[in-house]
Each structure stands twice: as C-alpha cells, then as structure tokens.
Protein backbone atom coordinates (compact mmCIF):
# COMPACT_ATOMS: atom_id res chain seq x y z
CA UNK A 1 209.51 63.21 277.40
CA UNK A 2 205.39 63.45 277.91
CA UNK A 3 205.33 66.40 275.66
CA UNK A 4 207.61 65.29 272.63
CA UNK A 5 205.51 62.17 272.63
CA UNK A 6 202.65 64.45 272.67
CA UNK A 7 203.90 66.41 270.06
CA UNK A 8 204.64 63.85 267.73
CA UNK A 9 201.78 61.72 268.11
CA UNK A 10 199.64 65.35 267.49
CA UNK A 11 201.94 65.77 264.11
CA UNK A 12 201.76 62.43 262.71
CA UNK A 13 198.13 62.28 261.19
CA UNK A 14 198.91 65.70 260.12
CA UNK A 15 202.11 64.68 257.84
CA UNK A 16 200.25 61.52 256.61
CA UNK A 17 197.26 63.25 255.85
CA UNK A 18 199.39 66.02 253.98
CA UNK A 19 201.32 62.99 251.65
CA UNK A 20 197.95 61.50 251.30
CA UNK A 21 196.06 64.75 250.08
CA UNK A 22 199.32 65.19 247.76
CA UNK A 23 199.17 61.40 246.20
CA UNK A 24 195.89 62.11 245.19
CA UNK A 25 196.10 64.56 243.29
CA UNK A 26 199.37 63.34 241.51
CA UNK A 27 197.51 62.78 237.89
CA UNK A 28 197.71 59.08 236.69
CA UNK A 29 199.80 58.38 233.52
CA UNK A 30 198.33 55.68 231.17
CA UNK A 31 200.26 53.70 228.30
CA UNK A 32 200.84 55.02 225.30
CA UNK A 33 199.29 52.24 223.28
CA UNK A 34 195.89 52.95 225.39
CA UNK A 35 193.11 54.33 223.14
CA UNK A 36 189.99 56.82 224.96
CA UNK A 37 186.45 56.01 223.89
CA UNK A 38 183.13 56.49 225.83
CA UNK A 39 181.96 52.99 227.31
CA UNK A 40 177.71 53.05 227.17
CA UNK A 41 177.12 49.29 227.51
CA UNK A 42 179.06 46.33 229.65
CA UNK A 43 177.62 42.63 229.28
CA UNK A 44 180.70 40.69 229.73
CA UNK A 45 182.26 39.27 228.20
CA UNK A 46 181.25 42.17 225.59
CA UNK A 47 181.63 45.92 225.64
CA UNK A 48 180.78 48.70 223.80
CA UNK A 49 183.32 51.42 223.73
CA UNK A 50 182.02 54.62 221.31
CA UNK A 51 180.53 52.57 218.15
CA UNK A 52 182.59 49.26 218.44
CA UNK A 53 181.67 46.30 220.54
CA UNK A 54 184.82 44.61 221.82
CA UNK A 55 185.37 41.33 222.97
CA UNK A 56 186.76 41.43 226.30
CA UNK A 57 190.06 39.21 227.77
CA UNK A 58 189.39 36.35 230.45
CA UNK A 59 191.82 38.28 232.13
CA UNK A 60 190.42 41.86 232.22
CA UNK A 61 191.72 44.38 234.70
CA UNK A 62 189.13 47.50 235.49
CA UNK A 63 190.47 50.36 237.28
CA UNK A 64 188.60 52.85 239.18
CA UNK A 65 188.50 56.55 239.15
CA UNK A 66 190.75 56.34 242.07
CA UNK A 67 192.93 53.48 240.53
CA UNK A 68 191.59 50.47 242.68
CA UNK A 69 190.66 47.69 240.59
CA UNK A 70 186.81 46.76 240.19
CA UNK A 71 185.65 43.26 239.48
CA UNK A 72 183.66 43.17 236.30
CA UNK A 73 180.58 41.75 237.95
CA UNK A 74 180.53 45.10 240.07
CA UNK A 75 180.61 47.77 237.09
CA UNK A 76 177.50 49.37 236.81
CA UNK A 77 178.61 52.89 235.18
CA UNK A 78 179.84 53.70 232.00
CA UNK A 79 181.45 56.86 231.03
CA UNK A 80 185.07 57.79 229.82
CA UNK A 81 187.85 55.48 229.62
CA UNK A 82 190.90 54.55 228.34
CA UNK A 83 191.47 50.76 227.31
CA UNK A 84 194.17 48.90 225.72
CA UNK A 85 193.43 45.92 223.36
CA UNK A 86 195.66 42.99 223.07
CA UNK A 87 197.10 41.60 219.96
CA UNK A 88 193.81 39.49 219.67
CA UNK A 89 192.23 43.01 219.08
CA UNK A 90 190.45 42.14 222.72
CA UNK A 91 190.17 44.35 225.39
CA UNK A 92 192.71 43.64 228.10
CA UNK A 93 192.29 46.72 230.35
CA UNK A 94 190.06 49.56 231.11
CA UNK A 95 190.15 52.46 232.85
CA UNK A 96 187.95 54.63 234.30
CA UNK A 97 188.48 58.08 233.97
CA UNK A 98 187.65 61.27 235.84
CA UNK A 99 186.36 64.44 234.29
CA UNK A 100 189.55 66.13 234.02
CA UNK A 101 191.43 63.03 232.74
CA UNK A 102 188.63 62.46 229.72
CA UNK A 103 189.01 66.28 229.34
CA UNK A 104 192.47 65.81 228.67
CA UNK A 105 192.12 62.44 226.88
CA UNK A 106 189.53 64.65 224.77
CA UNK A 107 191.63 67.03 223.68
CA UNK A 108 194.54 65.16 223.04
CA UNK A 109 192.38 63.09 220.62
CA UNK A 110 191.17 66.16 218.69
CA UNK A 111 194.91 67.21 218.23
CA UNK A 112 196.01 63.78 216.75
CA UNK A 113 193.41 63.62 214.39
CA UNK A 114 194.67 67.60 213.41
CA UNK A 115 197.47 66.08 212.90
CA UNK A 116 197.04 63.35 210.94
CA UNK A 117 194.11 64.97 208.88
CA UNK A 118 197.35 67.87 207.93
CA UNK A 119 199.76 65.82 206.82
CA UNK A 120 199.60 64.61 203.37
C-alpha cells in the first residue's frame, strides 16, 4: 500500500505538468470579426492601433500573451494585437499577441488584401 501511494504521488506532478506543457501550447483562436494592427501608444481611454486612434469601451477587456486579462492601468507595452471594435466603432477588446500569432495574423492579412486587390 506504501509503495502505490508512493508511486502515485511520484506520477501525479508528472501527468499535470505533461497536460499543462500541452495547454500551452494549444494556439489561441480569436473571432473572426477581430482585426490585427500594431498598438504604439495607450492613454486610455484612447489608443492608437497602426495609424488610427480609437476610442476605447468603459468596458475594455485586455488579454495577455498568455490569455490572462490585464487591467488597463497596468499596460505598459505595445506591440501586435488583435482587437475587435463594437458597433460604436470603439474598441471593446484587445489582445496581445505573441510572435508567432502576429506572424500568422501577418500573413493572413497580406493574403486578404491579395485577395481583394484580384478580384474585380
């Protein structure tokens, strides 16, 4: 009985560790009415995102690079994002996004405005 006990309370941080190690690196899936854009200046309740300032919702939600949500008070970088607007043309959410999701983001802008630039 000593060793199964042992045995399983050895395993246990192994197997969590292993499903945590896996969630992260499960890619996060955004909206589809979310647009990407660089963000180079935050003064809320203002932000510019590429060459537009924005007017930003009372109710804002921020989401980190790992998904937790940051207060705007506490956002000191900018960088890539993603952000939705609402139907106020305000910006309702943001997120942060990591170098391989603004790589993505990137490229999946340059192939919509292919697109769009080919079609008559």
């Amino acid at each position: 009985m000593g060793r199964t006990l042992a045995a399983i309370l050895f395993a246990l941080p192994l197997l969590l560790g292993g499903a945590t190690l896996a969630h992260a690196q499960t890619p996060r899936t955004f909206p589809q009415d979310t647009q990407f854009g660089e963000l180079t200046e935050f003064n809320y309740p203002h932000a510019k995102i590429g060459d537009k300032v924005y007017t930003l919702t009372p109710a804002l939600q921020i989401r980190g690079t790992n998904n937790l949500i940051i207060l705007p008070a506490s956002l000191r970088d900018g960088g890539a994002v993603r952000f939705r607007l609402d139907n106020m043309r305000n910006v309702s959410r943001i997120w942060l996004l990591t170098a391989a999701e603004a790589e993505l983001a990137s490229a999946e802008k340059k192939n919509k405005a292919a697109i769009s630039s080919s079609q008559p």
